[in-house]
N, C-alpha and C. Protein backbone atom coordinates (compact mmCIF):
# COMPACT_ATOMS: atom_id res chain seq x y z
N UNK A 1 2.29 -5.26 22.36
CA UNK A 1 2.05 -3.95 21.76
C UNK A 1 0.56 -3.65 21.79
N UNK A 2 0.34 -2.23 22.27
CA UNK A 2 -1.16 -2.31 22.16
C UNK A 2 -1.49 -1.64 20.78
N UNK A 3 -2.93 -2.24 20.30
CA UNK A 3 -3.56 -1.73 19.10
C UNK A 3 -3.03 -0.16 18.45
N UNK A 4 -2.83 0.75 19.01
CA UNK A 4 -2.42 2.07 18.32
C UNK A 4 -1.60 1.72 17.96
N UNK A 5 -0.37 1.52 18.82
CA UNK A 5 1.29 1.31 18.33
C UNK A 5 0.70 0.51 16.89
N UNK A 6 0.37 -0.39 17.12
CA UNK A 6 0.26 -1.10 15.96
C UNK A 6 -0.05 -0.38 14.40
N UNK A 7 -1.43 0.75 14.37
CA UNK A 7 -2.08 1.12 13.70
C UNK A 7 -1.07 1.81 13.12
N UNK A 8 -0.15 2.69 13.87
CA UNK A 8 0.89 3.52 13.27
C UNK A 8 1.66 3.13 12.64
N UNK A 9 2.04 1.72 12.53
CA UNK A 9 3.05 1.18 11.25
C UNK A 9 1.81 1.65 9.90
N UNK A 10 0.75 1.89 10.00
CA UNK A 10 -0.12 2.16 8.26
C UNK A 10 0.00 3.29 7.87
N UNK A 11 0.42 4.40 8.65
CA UNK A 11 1.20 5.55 8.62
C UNK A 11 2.81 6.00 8.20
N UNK A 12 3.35 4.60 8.69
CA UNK A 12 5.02 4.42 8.61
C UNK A 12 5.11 3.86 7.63
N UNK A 13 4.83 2.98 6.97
CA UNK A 13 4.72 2.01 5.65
C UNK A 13 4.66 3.08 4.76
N UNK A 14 3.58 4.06 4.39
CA UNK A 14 3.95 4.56 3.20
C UNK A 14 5.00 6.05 3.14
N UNK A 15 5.40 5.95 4.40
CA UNK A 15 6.65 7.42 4.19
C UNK A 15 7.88 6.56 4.07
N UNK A 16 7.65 4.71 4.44
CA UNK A 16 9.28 4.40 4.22
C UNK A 16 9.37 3.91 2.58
N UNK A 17 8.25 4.03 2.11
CA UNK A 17 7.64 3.48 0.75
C UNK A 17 8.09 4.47 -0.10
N UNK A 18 7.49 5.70 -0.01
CA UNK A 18 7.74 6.71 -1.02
C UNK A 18 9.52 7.54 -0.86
N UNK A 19 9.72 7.21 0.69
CA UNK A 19 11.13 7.99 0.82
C UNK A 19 11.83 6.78 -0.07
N UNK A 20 12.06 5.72 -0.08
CA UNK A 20 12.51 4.41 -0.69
C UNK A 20 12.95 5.11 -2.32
N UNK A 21 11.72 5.41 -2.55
CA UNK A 21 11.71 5.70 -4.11
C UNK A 21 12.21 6.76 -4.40
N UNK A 22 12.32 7.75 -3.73
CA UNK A 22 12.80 9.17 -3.87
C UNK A 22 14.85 8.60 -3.75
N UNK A 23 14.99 8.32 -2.74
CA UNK A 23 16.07 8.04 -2.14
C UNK A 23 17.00 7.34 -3.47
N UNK A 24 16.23 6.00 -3.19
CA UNK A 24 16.64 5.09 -4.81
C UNK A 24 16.77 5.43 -5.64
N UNK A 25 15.65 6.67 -6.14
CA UNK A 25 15.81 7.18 -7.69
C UNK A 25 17.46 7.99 -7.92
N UNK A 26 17.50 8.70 -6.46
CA UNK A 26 18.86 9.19 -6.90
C UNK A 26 20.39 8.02 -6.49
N UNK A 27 20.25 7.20 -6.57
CA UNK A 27 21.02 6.21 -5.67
C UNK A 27 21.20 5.30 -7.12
N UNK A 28 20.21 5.46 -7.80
CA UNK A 28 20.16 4.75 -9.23
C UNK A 28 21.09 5.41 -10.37
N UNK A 29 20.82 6.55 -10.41
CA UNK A 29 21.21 7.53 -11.31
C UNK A 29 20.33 8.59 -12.39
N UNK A 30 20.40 7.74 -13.62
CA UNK A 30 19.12 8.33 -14.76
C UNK A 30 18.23 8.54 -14.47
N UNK A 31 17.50 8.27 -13.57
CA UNK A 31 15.91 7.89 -13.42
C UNK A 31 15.14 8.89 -13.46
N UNK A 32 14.05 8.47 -14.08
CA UNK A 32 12.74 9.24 -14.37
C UNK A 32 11.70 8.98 -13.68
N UNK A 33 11.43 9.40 -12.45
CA UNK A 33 9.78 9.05 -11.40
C UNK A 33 8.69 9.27 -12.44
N UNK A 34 8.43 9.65 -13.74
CA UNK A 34 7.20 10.02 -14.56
C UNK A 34 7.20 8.79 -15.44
N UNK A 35 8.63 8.27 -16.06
CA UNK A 35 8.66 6.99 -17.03
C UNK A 35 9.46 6.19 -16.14
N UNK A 36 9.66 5.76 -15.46
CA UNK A 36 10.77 4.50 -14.88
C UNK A 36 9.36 4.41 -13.87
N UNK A 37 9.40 2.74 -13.94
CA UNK A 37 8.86 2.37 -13.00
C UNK A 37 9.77 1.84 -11.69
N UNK A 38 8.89 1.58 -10.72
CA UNK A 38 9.10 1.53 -9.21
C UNK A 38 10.08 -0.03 -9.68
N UNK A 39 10.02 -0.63 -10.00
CA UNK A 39 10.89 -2.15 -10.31
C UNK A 39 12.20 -1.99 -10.89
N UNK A 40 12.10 -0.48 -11.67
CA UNK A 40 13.11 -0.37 -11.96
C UNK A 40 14.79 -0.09 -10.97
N UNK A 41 14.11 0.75 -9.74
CA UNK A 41 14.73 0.74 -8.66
C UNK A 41 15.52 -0.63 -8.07
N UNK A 42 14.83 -1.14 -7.91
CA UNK A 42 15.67 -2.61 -7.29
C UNK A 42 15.66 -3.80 -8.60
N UNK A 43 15.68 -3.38 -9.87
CA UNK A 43 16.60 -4.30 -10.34
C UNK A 43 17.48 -4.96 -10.28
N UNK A 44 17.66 -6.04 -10.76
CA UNK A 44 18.49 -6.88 -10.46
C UNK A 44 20.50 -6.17 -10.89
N UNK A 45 21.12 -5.78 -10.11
CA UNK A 45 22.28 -5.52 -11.37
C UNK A 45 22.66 -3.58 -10.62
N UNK A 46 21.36 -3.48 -10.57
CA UNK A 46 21.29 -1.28 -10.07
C UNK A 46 21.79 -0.92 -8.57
N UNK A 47 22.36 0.08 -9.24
CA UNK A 47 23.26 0.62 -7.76
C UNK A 47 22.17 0.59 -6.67
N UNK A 48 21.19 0.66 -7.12
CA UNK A 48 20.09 1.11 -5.98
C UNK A 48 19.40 -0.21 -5.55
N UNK A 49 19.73 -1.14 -6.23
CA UNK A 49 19.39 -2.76 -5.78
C UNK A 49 19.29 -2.94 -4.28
N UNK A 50 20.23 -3.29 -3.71
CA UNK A 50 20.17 -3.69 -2.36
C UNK A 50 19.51 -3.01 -1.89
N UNK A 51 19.08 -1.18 -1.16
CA UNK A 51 18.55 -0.77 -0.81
C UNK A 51 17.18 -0.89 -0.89
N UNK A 52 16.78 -0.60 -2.22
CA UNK A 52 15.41 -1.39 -2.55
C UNK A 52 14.70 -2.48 -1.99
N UNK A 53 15.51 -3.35 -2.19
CA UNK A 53 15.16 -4.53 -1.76
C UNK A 53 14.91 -4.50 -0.21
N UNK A 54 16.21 -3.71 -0.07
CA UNK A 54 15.71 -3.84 2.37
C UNK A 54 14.79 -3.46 2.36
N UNK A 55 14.57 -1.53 2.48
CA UNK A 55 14.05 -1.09 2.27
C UNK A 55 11.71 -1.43 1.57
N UNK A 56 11.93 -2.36 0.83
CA UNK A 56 11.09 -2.60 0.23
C UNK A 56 10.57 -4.04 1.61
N UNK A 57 11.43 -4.73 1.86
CA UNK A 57 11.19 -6.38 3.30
C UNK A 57 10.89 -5.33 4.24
N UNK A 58 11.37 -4.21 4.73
CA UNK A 58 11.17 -3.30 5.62
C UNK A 58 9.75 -3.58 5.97
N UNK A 59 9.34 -2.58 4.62
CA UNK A 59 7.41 -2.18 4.13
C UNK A 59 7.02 -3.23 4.61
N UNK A 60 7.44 -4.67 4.11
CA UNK A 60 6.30 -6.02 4.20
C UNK A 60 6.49 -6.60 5.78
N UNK A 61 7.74 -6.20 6.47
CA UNK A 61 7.43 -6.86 7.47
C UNK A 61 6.36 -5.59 8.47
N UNK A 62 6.77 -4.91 8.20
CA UNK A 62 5.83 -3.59 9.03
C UNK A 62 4.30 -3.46 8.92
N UNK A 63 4.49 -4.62 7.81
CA UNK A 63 2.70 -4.50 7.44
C UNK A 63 1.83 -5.82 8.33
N UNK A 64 2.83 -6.43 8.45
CA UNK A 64 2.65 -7.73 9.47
C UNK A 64 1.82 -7.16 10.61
N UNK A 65 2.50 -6.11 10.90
CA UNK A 65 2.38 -5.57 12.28
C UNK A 65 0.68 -4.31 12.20
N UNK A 66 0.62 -3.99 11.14
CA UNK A 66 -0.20 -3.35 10.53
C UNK A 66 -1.74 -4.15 10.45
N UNK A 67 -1.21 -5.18 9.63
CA UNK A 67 -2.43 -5.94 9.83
C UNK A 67 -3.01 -6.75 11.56
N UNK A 68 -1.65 -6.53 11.62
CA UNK A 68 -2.20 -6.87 13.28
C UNK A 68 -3.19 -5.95 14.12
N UNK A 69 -2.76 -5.07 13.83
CA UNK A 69 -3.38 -3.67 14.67
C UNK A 69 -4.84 -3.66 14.08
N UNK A 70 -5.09 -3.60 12.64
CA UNK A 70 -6.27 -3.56 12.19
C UNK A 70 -7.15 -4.10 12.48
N UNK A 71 -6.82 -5.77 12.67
CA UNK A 71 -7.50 -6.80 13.08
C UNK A 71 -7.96 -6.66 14.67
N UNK A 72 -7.31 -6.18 15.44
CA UNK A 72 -7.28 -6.35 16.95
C UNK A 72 -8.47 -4.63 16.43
N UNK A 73 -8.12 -3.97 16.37
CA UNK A 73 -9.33 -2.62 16.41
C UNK A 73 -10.66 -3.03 15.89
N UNK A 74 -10.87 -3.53 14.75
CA UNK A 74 -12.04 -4.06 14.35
C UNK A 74 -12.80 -5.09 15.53
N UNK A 75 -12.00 -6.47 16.06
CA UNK A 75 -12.40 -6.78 17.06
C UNK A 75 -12.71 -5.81 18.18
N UNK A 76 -11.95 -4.71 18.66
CA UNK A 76 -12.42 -4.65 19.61
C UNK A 76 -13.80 -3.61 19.46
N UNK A 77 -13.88 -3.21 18.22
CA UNK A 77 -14.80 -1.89 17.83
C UNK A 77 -15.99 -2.84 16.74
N UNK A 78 -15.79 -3.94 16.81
CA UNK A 78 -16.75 -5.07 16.47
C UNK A 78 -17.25 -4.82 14.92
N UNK A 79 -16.17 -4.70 14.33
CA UNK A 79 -16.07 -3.52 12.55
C UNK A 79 -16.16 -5.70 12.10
N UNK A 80 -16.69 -5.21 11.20
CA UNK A 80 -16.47 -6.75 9.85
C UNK A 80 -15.02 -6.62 9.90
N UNK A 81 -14.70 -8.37 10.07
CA UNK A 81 -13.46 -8.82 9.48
C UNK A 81 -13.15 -8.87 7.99
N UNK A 82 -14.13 -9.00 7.50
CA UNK A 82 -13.57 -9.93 5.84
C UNK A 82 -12.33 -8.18 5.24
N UNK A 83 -12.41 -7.10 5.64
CA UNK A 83 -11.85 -6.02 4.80
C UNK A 83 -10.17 -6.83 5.18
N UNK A 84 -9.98 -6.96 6.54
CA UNK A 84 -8.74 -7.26 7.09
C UNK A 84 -8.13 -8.40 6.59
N UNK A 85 -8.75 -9.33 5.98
CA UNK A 85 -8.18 -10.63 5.26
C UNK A 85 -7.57 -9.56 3.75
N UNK A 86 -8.03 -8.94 2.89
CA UNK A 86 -7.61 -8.48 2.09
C UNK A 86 -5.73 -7.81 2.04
N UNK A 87 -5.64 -7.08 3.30
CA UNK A 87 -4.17 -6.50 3.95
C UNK A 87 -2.90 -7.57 3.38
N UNK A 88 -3.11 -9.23 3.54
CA UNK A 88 -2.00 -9.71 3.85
C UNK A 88 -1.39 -9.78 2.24
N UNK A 89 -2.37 -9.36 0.96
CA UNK A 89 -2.15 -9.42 -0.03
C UNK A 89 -0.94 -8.33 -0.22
N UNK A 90 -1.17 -7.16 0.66
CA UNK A 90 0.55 -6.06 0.95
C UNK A 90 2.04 -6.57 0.82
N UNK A 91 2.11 -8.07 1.93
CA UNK A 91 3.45 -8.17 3.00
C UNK A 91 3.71 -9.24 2.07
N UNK A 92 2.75 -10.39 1.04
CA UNK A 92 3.38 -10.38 0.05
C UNK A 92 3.56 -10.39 -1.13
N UNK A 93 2.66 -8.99 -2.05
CA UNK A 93 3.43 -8.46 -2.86
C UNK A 93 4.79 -7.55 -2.43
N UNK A 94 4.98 -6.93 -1.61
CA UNK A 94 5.98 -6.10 -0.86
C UNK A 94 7.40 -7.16 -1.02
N UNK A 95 6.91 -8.74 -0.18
CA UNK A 95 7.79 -9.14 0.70
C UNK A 95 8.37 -10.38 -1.05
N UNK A 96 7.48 -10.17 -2.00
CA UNK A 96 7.86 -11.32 -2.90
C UNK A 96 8.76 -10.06 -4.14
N UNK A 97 8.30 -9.31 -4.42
CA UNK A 97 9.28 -8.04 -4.51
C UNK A 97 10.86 -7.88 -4.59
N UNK A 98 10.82 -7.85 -3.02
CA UNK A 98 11.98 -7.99 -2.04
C UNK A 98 13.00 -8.88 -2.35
N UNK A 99 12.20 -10.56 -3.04
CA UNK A 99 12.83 -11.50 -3.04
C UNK A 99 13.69 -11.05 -4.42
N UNK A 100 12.40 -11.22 -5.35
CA UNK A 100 12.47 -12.01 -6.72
C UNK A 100 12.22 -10.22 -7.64
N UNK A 101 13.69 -9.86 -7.94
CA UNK A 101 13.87 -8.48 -8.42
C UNK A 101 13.40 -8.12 -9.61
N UNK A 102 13.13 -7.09 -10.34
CA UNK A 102 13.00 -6.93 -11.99
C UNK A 102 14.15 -7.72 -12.62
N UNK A 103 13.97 -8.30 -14.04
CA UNK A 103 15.19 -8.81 -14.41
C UNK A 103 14.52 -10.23 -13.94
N UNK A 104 14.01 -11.07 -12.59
CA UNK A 104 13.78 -12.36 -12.45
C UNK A 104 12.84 -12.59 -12.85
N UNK A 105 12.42 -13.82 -13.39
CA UNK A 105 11.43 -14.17 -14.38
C UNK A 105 10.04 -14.22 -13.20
N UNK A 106 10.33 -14.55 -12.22
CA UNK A 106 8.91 -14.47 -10.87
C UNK A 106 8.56 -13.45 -10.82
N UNK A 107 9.20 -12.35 -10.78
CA UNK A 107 9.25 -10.88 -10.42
C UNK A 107 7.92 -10.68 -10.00
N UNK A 108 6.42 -10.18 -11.56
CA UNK A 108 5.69 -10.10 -12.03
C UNK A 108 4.80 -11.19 -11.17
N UNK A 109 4.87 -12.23 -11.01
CA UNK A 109 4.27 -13.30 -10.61
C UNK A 109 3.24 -12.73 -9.48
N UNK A 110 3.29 -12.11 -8.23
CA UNK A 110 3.09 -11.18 -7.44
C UNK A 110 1.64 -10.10 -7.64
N UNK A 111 2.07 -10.08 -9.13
CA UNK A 111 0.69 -8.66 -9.12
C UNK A 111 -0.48 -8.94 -9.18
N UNK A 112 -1.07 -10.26 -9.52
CA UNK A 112 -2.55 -10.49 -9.25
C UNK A 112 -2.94 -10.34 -7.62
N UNK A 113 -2.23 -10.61 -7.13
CA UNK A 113 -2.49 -10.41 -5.58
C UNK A 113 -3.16 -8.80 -5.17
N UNK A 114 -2.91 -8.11 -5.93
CA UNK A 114 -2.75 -6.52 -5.51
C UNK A 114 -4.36 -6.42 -6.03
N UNK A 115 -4.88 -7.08 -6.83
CA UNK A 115 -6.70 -6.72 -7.16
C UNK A 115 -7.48 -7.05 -5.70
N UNK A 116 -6.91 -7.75 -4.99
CA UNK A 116 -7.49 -7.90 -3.04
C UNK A 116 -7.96 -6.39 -2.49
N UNK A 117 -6.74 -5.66 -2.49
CA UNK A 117 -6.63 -4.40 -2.19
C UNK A 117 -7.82 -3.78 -2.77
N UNK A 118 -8.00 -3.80 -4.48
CA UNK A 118 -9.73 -3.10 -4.80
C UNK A 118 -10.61 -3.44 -3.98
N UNK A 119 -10.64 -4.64 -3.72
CA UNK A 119 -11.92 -5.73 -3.21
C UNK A 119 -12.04 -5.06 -1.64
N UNK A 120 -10.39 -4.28 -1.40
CA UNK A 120 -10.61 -4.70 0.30
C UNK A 120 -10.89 -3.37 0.74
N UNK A 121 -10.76 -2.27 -0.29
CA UNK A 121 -11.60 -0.58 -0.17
C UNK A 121 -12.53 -0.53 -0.45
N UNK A 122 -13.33 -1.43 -1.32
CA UNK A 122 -14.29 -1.34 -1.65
C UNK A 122 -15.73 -2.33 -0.53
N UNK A 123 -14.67 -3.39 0.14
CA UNK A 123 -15.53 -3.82 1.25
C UNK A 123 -15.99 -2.96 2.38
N UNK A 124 -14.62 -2.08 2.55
CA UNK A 124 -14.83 -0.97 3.64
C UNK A 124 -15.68 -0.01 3.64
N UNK A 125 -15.69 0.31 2.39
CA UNK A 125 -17.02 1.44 1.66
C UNK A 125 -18.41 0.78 2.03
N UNK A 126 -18.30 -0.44 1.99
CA UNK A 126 -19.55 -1.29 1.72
C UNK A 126 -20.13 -1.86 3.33
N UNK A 127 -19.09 -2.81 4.09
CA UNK A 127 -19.25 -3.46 5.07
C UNK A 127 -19.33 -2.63 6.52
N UNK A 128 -18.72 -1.28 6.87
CA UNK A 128 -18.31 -0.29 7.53
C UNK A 128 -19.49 0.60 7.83
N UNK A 129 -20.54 0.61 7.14
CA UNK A 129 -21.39 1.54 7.21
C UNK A 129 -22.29 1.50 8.43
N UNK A 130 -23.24 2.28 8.60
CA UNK A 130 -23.98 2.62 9.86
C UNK A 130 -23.29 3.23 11.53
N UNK A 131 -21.76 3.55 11.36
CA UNK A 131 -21.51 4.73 12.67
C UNK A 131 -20.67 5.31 11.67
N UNK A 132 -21.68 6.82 12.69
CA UNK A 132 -21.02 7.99 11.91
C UNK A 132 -19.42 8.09 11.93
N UNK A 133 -19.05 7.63 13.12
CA UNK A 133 -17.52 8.19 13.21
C UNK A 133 -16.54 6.99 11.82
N UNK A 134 -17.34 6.15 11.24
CA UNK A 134 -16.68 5.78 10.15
C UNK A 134 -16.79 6.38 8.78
N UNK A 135 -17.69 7.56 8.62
CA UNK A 135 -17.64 8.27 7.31
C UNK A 135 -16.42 8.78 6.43
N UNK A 136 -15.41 8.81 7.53
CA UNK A 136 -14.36 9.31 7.44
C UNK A 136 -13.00 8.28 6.80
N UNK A 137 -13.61 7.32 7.23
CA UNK A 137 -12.55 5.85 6.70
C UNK A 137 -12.82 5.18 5.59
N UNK A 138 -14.49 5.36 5.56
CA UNK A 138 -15.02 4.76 4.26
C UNK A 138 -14.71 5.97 3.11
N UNK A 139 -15.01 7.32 3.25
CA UNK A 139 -14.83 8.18 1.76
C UNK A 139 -13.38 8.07 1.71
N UNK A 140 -12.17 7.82 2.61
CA UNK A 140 -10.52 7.59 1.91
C UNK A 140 -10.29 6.23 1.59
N UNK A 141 -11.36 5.44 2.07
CA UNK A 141 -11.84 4.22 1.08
C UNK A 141 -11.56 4.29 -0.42
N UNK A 142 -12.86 5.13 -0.81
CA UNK A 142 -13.74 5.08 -1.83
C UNK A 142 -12.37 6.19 -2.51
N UNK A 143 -12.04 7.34 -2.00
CA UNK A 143 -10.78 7.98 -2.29
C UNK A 143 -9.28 6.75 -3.22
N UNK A 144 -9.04 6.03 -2.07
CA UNK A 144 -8.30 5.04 -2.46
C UNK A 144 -8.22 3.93 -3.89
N UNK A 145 -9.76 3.23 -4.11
CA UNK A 145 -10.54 3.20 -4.94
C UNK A 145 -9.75 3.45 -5.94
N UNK A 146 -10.61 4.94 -6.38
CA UNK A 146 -10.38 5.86 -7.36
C UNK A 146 -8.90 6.27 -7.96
N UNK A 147 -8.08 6.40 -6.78
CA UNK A 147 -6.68 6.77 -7.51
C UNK A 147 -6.53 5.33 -7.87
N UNK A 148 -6.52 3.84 -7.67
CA UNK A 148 -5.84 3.12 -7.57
C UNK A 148 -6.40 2.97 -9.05
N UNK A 149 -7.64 2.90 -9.57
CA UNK A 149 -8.37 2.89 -10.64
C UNK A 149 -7.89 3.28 -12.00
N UNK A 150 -6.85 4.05 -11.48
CA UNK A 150 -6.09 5.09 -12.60
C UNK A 150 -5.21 4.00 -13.60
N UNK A 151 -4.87 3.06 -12.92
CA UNK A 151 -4.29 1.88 -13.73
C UNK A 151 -4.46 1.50 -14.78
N UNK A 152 -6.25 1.98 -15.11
CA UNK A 152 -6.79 2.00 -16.20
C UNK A 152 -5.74 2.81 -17.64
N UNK A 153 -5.56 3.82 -17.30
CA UNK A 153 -4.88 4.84 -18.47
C UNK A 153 -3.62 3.79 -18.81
N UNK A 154 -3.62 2.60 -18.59
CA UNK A 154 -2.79 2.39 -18.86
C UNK A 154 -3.03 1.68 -20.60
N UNK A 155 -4.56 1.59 -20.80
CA UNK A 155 -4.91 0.86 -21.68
C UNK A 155 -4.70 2.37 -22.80
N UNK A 156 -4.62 3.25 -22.27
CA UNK A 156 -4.48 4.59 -23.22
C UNK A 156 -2.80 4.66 -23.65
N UNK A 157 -2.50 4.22 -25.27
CA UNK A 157 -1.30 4.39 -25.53
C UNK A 157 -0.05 5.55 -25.31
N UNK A 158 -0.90 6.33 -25.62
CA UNK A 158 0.36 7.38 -25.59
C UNK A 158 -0.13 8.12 -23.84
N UNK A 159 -0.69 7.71 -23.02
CA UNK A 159 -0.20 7.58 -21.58
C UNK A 159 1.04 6.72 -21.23
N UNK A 160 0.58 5.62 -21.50
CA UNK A 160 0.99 4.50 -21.02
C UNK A 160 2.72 4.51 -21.71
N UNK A 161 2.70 5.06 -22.59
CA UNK A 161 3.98 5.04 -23.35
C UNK A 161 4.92 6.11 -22.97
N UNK A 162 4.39 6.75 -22.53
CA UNK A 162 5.16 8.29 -21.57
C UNK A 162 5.57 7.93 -20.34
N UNK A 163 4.35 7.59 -19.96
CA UNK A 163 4.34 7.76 -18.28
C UNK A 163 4.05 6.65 -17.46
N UNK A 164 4.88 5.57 -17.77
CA UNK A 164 4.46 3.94 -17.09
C UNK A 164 4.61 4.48 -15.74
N UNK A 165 5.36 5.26 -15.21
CA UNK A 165 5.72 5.23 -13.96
C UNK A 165 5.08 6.29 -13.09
N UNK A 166 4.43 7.07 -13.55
CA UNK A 166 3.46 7.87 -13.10
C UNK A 166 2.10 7.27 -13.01
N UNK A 167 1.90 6.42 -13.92
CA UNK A 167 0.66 5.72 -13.79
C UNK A 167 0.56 4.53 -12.73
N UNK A 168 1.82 3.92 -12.17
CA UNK A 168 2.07 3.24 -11.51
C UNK A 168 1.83 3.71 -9.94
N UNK A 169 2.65 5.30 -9.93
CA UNK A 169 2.19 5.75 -8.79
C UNK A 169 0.99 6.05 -7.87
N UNK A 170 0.11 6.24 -9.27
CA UNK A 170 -0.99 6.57 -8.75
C UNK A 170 -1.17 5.39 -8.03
N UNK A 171 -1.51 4.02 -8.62
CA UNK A 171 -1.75 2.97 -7.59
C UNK A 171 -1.06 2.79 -6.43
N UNK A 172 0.22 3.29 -6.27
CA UNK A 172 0.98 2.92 -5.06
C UNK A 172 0.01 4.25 -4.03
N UNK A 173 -0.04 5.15 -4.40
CA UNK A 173 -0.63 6.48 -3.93
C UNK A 173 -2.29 6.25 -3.02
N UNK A 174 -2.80 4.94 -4.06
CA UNK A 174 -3.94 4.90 -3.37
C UNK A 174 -3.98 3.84 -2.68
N UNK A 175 -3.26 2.92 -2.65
CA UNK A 175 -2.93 1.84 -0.98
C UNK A 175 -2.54 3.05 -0.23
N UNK A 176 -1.61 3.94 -0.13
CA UNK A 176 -0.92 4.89 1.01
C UNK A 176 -2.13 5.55 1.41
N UNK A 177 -2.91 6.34 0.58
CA UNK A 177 -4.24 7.14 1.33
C UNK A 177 -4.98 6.03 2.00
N UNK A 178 -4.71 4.76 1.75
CA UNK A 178 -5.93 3.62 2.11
C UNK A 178 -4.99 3.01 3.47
N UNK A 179 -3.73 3.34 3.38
CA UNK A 179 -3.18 2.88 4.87
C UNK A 179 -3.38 3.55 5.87
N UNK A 180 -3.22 5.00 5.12
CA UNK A 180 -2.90 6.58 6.36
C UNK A 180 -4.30 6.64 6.75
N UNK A 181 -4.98 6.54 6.00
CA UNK A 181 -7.14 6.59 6.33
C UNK A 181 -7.45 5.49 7.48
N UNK A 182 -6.79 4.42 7.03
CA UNK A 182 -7.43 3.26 8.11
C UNK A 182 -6.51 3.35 9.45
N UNK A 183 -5.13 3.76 9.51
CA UNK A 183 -4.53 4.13 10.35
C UNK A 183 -5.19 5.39 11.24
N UNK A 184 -5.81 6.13 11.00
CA UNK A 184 -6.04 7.32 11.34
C UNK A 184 -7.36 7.37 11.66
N UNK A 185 -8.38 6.61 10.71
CA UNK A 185 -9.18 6.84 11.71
C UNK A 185 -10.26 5.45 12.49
N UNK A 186 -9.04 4.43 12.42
CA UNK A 186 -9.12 3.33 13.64
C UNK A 186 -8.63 3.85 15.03
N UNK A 187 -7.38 4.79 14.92
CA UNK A 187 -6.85 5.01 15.73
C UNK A 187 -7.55 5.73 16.74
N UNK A 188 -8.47 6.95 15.90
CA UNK A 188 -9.76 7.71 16.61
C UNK A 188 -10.80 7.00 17.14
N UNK A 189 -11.29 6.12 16.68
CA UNK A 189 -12.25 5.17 17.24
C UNK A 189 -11.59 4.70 18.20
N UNK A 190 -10.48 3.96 18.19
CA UNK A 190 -9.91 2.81 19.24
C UNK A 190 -10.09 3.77 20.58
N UNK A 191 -9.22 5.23 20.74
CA UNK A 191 -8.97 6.15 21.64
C UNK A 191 -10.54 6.59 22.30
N UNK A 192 -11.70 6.86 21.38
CA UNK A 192 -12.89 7.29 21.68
C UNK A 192 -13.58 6.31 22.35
N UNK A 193 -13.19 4.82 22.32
CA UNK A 193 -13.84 4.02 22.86
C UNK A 193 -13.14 3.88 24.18
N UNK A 194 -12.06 3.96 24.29
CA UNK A 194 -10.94 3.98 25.75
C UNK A 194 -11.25 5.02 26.76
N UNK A 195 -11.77 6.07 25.79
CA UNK A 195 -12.07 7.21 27.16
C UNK A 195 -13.14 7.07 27.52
């Protein structure tokens, strides 16, 4: 596969991510996208279980392929590696998810992994700098960042008590701008350097 094909799974990952949740929510029943969180979907026991769960191994194996592409563009566009070590922290929170459902006592086990992801927008902001044609990857960086940051409100009670699952999104929201950004504009570099 050459490097683009590749890049385009960081594009595909978050429309099979968010359709997942849309899909599930009604596949579940009750659900609330503002208070139900994303775990609640593939609980252990919920009509919407199994789907979730594919659906969700889908994301992590596609990211395999994702991080592949990233890695091979940076080499060939001679970008710092260290942002690309951060990625595999995706395939498995995604892929441990997948396994070990809400309801299993591991479930949770998984989410320290996901503070990589700060570390790994915030390297890009940082490590990326000096060509212009990366201004564009680093501010949906720094974009990414910021929504993911929102996690914070969670320390705010009567947020956090409304809207677990809105507050949740935001973080899922800012890996997706941080996939579709690095997808998009590796993909421009890779092509600008080919012609």
């Amino acid at each position: 596969m050459n490097i683009k094909m590749l890049l385009y799974t960081g594009i595909i990952i978050p429309i099979v991510f968010w359709a997942s949740t849309i899909l599930c929510g009604f596949i579940h029943g009750n659900y609330n996208h503002l208070s139900g969180t994303i775990s609640e979907l593939g609980a252990t026991g919920t009509p919407s279980e199994p789907l979730m769960a594919t659906l969700t191994m889908f994301s992590a194996i596609l990211s395999i392929f994702f991080i592949m592409g990233v890695y091979g563009a940076c080499k060939q566009l001679d970008l710092n590696l260290i942002p690309v070590f951060t990625l595999p922290a995706f395939t498995f929170m995604m892929g441990w998810a997948a396994m070990f459902h809400a309801g299993d006592h591991l479930h949770s086990a998984s989410g320290p992994a996901f503070l990589l992801f700060y570390v790994g927008t915030l390297l890009v902001a940082v490590l990326w700098r000096g060509r212009r044609e990366l201004v564009s990857v680093r501010v949906t960086s720094v974009i990414s960042l910021a929504l993911m940051l929102l996690i914070f409100l969670r320390f705010i009670p009567a947020i956090q008590n409304t809207y677990p699952g809105l507050i949740q999104r935001f973080v899922h929201l800012g890996w997706s701008v941080w996939f579709i950004g690095l997808s998009i504009g590796l993909i421009r570099l890779v092509s600008l350097q080919e012609n």
